[in-house]
Protein backbone atom coordinates (compact mmCIF):
# COMPACT_ATOMS: atom_id res chain seq x y z
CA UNK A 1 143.79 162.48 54.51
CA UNK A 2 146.87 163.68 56.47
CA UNK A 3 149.45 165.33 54.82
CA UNK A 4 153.25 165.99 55.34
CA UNK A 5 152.34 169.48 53.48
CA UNK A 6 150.26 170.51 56.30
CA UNK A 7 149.40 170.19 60.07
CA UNK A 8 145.52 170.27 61.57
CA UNK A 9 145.47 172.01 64.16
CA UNK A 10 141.81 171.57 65.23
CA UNK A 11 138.81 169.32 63.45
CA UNK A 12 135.33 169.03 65.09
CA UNK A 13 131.93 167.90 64.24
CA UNK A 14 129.87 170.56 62.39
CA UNK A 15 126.13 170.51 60.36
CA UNK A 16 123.55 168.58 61.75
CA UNK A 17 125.82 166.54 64.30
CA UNK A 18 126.19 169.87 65.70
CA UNK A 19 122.90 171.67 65.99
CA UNK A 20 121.59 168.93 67.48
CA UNK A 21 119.18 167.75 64.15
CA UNK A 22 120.97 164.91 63.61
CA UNK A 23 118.83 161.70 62.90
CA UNK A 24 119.86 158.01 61.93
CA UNK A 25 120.54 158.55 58.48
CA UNK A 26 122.92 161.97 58.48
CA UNK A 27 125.93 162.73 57.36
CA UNK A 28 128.91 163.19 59.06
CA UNK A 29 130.14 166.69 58.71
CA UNK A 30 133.50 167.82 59.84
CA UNK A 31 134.91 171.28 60.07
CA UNK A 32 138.82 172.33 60.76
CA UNK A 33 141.66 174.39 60.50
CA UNK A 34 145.59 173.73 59.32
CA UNK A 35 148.90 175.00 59.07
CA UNK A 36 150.70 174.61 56.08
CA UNK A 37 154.20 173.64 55.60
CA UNK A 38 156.95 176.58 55.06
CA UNK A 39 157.00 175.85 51.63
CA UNK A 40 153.72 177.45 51.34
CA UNK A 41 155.07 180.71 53.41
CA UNK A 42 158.73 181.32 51.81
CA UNK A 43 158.11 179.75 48.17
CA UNK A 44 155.52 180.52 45.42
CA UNK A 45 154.83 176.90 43.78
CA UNK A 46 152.56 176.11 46.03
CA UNK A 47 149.37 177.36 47.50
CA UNK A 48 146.23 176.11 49.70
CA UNK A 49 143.26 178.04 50.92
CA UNK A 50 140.73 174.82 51.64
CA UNK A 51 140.46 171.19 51.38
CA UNK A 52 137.61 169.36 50.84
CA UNK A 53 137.18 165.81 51.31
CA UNK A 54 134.04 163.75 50.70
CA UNK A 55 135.02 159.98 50.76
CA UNK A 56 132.84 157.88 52.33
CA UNK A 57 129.63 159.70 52.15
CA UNK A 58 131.59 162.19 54.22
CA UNK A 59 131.69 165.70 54.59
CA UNK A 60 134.85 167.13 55.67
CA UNK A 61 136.19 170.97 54.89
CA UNK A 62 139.63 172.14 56.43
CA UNK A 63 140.95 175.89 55.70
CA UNK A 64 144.31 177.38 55.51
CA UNK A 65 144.54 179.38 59.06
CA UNK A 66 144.83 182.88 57.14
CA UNK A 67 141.98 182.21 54.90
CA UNK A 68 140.17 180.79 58.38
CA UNK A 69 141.53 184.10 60.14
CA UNK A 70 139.67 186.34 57.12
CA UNK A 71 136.94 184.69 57.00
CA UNK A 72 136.34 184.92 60.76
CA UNK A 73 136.86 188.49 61.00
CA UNK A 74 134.31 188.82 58.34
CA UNK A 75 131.77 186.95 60.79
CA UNK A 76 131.05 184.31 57.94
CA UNK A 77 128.20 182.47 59.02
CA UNK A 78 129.83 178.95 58.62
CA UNK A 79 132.86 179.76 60.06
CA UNK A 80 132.68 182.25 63.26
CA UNK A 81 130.33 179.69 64.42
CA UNK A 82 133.03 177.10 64.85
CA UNK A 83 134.89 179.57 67.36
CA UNK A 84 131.91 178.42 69.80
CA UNK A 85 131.83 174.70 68.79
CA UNK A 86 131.73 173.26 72.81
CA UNK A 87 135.05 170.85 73.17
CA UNK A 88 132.46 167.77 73.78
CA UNK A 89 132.81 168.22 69.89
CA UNK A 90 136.07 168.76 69.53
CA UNK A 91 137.73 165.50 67.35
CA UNK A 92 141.68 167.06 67.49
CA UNK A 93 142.70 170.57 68.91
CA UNK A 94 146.26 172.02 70.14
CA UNK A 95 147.64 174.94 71.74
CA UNK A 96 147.10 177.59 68.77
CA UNK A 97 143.35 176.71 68.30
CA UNK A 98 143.19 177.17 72.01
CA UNK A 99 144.54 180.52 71.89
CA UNK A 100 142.41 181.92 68.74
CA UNK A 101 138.98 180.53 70.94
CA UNK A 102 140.50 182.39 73.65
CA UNK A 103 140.20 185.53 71.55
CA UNK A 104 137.26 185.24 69.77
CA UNK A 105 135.85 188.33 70.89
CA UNK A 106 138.71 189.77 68.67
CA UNK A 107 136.44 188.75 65.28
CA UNK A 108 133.10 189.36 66.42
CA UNK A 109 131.33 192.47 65.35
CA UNK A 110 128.24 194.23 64.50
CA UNK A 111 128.40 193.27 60.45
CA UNK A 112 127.21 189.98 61.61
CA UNK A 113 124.34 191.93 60.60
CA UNK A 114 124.87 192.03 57.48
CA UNK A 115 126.49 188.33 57.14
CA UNK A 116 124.02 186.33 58.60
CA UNK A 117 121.13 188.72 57.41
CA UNK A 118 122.75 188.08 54.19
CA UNK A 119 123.21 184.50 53.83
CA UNK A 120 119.44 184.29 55.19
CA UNK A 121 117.87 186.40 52.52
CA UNK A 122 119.91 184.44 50.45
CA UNK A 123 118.62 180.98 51.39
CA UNK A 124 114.50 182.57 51.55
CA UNK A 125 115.58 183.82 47.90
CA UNK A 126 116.13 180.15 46.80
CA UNK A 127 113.16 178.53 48.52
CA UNK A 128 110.76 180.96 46.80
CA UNK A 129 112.61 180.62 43.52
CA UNK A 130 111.94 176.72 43.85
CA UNK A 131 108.77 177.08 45.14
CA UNK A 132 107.74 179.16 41.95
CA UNK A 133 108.89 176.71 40.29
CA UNK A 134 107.19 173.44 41.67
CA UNK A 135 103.93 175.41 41.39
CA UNK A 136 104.53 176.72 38.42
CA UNK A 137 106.77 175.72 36.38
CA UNK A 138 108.64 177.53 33.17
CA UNK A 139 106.42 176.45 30.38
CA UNK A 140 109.31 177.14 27.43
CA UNK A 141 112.89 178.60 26.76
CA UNK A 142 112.42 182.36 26.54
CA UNK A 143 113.43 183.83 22.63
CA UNK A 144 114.64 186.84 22.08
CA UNK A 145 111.05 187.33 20.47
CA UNK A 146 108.89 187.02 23.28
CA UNK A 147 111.05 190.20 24.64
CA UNK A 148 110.44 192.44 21.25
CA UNK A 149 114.03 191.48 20.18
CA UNK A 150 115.46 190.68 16.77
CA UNK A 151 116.17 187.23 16.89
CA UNK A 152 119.49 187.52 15.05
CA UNK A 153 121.54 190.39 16.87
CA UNK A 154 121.84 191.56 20.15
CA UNK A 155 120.70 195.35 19.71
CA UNK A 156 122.49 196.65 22.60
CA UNK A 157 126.03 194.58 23.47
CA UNK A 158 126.97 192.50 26.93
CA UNK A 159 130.01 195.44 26.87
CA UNK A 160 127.66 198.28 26.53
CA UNK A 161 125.16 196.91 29.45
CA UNK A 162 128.25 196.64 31.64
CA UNK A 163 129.24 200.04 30.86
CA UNK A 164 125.24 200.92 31.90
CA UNK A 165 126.24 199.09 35.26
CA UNK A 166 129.19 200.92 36.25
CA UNK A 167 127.92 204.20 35.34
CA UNK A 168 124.36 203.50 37.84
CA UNK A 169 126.41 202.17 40.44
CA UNK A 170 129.43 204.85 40.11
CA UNK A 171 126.33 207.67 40.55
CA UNK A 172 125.05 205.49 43.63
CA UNK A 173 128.48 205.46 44.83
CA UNK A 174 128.26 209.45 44.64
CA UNK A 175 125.65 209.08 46.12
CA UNK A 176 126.01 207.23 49.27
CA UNK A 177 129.44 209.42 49.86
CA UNK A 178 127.00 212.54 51.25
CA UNK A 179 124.16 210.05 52.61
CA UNK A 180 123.78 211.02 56.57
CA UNK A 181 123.86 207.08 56.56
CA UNK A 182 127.34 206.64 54.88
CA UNK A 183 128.78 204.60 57.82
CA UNK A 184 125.51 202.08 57.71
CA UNK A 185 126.07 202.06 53.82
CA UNK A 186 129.75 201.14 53.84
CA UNK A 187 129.23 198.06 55.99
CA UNK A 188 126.80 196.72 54.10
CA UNK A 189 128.65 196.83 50.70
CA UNK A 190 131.28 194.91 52.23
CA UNK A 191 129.60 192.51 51.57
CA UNK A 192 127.63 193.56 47.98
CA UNK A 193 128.94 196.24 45.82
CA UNK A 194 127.34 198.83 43.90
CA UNK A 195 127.79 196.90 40.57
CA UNK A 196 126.55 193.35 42.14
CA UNK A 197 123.79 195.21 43.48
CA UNK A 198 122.96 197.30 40.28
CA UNK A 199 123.01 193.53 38.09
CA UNK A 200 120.95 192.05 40.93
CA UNK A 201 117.68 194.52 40.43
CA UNK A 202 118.21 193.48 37.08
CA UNK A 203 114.87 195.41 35.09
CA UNK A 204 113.51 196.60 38.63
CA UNK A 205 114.63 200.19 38.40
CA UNK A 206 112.06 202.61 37.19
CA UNK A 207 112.93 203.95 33.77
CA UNK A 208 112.20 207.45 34.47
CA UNK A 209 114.31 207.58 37.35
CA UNK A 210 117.04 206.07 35.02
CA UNK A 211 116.68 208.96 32.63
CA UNK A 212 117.28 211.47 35.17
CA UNK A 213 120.45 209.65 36.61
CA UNK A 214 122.08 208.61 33.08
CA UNK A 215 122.69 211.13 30.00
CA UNK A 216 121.71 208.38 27.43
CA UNK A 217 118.87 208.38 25.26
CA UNK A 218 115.74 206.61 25.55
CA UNK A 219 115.57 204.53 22.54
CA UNK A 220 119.03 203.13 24.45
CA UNK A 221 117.14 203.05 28.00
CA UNK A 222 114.43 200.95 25.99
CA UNK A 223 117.06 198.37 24.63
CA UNK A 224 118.68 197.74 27.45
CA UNK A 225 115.77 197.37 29.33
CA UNK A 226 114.17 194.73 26.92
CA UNK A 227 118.13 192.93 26.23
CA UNK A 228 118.01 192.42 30.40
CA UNK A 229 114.80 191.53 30.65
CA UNK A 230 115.76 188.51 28.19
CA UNK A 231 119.17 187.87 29.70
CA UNK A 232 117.56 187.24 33.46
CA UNK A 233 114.76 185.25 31.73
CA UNK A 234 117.35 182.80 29.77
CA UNK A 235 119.29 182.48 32.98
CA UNK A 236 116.43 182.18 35.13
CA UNK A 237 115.79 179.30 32.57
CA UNK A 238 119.18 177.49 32.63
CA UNK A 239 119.12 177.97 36.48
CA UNK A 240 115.42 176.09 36.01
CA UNK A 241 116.77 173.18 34.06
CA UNK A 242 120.16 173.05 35.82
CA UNK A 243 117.88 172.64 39.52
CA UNK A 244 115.51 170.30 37.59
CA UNK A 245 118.38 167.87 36.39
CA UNK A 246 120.83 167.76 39.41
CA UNK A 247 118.27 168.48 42.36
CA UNK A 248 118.80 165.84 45.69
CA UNK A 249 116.31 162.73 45.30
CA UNK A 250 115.81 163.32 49.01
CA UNK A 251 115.23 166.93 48.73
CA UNK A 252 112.96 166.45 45.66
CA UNK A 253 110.63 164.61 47.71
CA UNK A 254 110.58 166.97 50.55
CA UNK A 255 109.31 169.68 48.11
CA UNK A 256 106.78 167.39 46.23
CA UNK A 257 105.42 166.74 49.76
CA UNK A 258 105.70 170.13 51.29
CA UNK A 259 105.73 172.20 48.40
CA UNK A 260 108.99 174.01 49.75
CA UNK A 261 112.22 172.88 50.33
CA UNK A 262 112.30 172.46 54.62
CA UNK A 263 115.37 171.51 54.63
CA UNK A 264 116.65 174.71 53.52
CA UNK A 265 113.97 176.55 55.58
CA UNK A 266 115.26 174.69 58.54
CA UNK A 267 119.04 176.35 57.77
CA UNK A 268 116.81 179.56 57.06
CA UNK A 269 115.78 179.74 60.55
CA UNK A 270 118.58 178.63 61.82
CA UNK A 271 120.85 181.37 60.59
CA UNK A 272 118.33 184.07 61.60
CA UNK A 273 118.17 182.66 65.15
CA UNK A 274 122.11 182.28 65.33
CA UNK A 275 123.08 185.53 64.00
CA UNK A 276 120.31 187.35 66.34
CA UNK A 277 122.12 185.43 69.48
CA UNK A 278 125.30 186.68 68.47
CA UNK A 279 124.43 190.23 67.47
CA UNK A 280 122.24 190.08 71.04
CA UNK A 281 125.03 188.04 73.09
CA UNK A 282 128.33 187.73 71.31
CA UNK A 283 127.75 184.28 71.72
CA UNK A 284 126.01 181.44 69.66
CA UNK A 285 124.89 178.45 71.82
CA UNK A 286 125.71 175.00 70.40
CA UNK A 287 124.04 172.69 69.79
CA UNK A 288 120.98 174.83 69.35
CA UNK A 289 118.82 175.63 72.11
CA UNK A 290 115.77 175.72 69.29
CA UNK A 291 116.63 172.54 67.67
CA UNK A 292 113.30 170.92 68.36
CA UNK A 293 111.69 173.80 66.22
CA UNK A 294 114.63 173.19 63.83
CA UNK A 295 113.36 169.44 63.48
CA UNK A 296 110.38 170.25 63.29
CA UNK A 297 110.48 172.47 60.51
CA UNK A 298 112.58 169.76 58.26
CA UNK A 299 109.91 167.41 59.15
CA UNK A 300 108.09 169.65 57.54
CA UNK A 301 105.30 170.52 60.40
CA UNK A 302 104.93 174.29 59.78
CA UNK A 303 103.51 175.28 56.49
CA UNK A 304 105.28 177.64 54.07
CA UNK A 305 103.06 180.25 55.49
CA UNK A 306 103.65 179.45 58.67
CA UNK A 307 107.81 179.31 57.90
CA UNK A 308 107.37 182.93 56.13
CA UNK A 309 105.58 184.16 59.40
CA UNK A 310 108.16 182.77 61.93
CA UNK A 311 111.09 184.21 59.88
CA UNK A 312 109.16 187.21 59.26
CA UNK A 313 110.81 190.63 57.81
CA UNK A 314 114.43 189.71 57.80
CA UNK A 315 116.20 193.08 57.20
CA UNK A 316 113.65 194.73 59.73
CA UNK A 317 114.46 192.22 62.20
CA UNK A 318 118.58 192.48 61.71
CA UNK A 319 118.05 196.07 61.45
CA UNK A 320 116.61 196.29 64.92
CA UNK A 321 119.42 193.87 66.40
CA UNK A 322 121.95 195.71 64.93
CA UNK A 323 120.79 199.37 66.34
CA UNK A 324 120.11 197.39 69.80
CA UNK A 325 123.44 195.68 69.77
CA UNK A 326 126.42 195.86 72.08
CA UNK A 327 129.11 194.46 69.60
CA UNK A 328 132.01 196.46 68.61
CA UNK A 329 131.27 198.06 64.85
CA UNK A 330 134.27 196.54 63.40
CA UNK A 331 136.57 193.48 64.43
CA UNK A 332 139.82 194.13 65.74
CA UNK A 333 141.84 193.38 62.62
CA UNK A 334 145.09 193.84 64.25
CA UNK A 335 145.03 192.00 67.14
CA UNK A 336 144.07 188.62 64.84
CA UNK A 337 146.65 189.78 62.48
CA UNK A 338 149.30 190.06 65.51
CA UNK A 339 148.24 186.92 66.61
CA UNK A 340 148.50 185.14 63.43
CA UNK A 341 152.16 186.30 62.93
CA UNK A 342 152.75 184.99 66.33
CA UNK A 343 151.38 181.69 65.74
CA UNK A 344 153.13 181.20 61.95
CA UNK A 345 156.28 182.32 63.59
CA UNK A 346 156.16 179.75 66.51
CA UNK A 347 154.57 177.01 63.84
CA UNK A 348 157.38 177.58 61.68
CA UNK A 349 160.10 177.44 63.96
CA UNK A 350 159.06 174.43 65.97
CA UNK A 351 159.83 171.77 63.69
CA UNK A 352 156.23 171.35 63.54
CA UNK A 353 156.70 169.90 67.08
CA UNK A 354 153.54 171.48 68.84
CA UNK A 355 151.02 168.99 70.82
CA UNK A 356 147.48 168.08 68.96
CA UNK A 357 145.32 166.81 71.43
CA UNK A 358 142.64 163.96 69.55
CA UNK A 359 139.46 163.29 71.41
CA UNK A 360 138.62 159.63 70.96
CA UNK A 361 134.54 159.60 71.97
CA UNK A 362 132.41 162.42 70.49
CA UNK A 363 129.01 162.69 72.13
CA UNK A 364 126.52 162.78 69.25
């Protein structure tokens, strides 16, 4: 996989190899970071944000150092985590990587409460969604019928629903501008906006409320509501056949046995437990100091009940970290964008002649 268009300048073990879950039969997961040549700084042709390489069974994801950079400032779950990967680890590292660890404090911030929150609620979404549907599965397609509609025409079009969106979420941005909570508000849309967020309650919104919020009339408010009620239901459908035909043998039997998918409520606890150590610490300890629970929840020993209960309210939970929390509000963008400059500059005129260290023996 090397390249003369780029240089790595760190690589390490990452998923289960590095929690500490590993068993006989995982993957190999590997996580790094590289330097592109100057081509990809001073011309146009080219461009790279990631590479992804799965030969062999093998998982192995390397990111452009800017895109790394952006993503770490946002406290991305899968990435700020590698900024406390231990060097027992480590597979290749240099200089620069040891001068971004040595500034990680730089990218860590309180909207890891929002990230990891985030990516959590996420994953619990999709193990309920495919829990629903082992226990009860769609019986049909939906038609345009079931939902009162013509079966021929669309009575209210895709462009006109949009426009619906945007107005909502332009009146929640109004809004939120003179909420006493504006500050709280603004971090968390970094990471949904107003529209997103407006699509994602989909028919949820009380139609009275809509009224009063939107000067359209209510033979309108009734169309839309029945034209989104079919659109979720059709793509709640394709999403049910899509999961159905391409679903992991492995993880298929895992949720015929458990009736939930553990493996993903094994990540699920995992990224509440991580992001409440960092949010409580600035630090997240790896491997993970609760990877026996983590196995054990894979393996399938607590119920879905019992997972629900040990993850408990998510938002509540964050919510309290966050309030409790030490971290700085915000990362300091300009100190990681200083430093990247710095590092390009050297990178670029070094004749690509800095030192990568490789580690040999990894300790599994």
């Amino acid at each position: 996989m090397e390249n003369k268009d780029y240089s790595i300048i760190f690589e390490c073990v990452a998923g289960s190899h590095l929690y500490g879950t590993n068993t006989e039969t995982s993957d190999q997961d590997f996580r790094g970071v590289l330097i592109p040549s100057k081509e990809y700084f001073l011309g146009f042709a080219k461009k790279v944000e990631q590479i992804i390489d799965t030969k062999d069974g093998n998982d192995r994801v390397l990111w452009e150092l800017r895109k790394f950079l952006t993503l770490a400032i946002d406290c991305n779950p899968s990435i700020i985590e590698i900024l406390f990967v231990p060097e027992d680890r480590w597979i290749q590292s240099s200089d620069i990587w040891k001068q971004i660890v040595s500034h990680r404090d730089w990218f860590i911030s309180k909207k890891a409460r929002w990230t990891f929150s985030g990516y959590a609620i996420s994953q619990l979404k999709r193990i309920k969604r495919h829990r629903s549907w082992l226990l009860s599965p769609p019986a049909k397609m939906p038609e345009r019928e079931d939902f009162g509609l013509p079966s021929d025409r669309a009575l209210v079009s895709k462009d006109q629903i949009g426009a619906f969106n945007v107005l909502l979420s332009l009146y929640m941005e109004d809004v939120k501008s003179n909420h006493p909570l504006k500050d709280q508000i603004d971090e968390m849309m970094e990471t949904k906006d107003f529209i997103g967020l407006v699509q994602s309650l989909g028919n949820r919104v009380d139609q009275d409320i809509l009224r009063t919020l939107t000067p359209i009339s209510d033979n309108l408010l009734l169309a839309l509501s029945k034209e989104k009620s079919y659109i979720q239901a059709y793509r709640e459908w394709e999403q049910y056949k899509k999961w159905e035909k391409e679903r992991n043998v492995d993880r298929a039997d895992l949720e015929r046995k458990f009736f939930f998918d553990s493996k993903h409520a094994s990540h699920l606890y995992r990224l509440v437990t991580e992001g409440e150590e960092l949010l409580n610490t600035g630090f997240i300890t790896l491997p993970r100091p609760d990877r026996e629970i983590l196995r054990d929840i894979r393996n399938g020993k607590y119920t879905y009940d019992q997972m629900m209960e040990l993850v408990g309210d998510i938002d509540g939970r964050f919510n309290a970290l966050y309030e409790s929390s030490s971290l700085s509000r915000f990362a300091n963008v300009n100190k990681v964008d200083e430093m990247c400059v710095e590092i390009i500059e050297k990178f670029l005129g070094s004749d690509n002649g800095f030192k990568i260290k490789v580690f040999e023996e990894i300790n599994e």
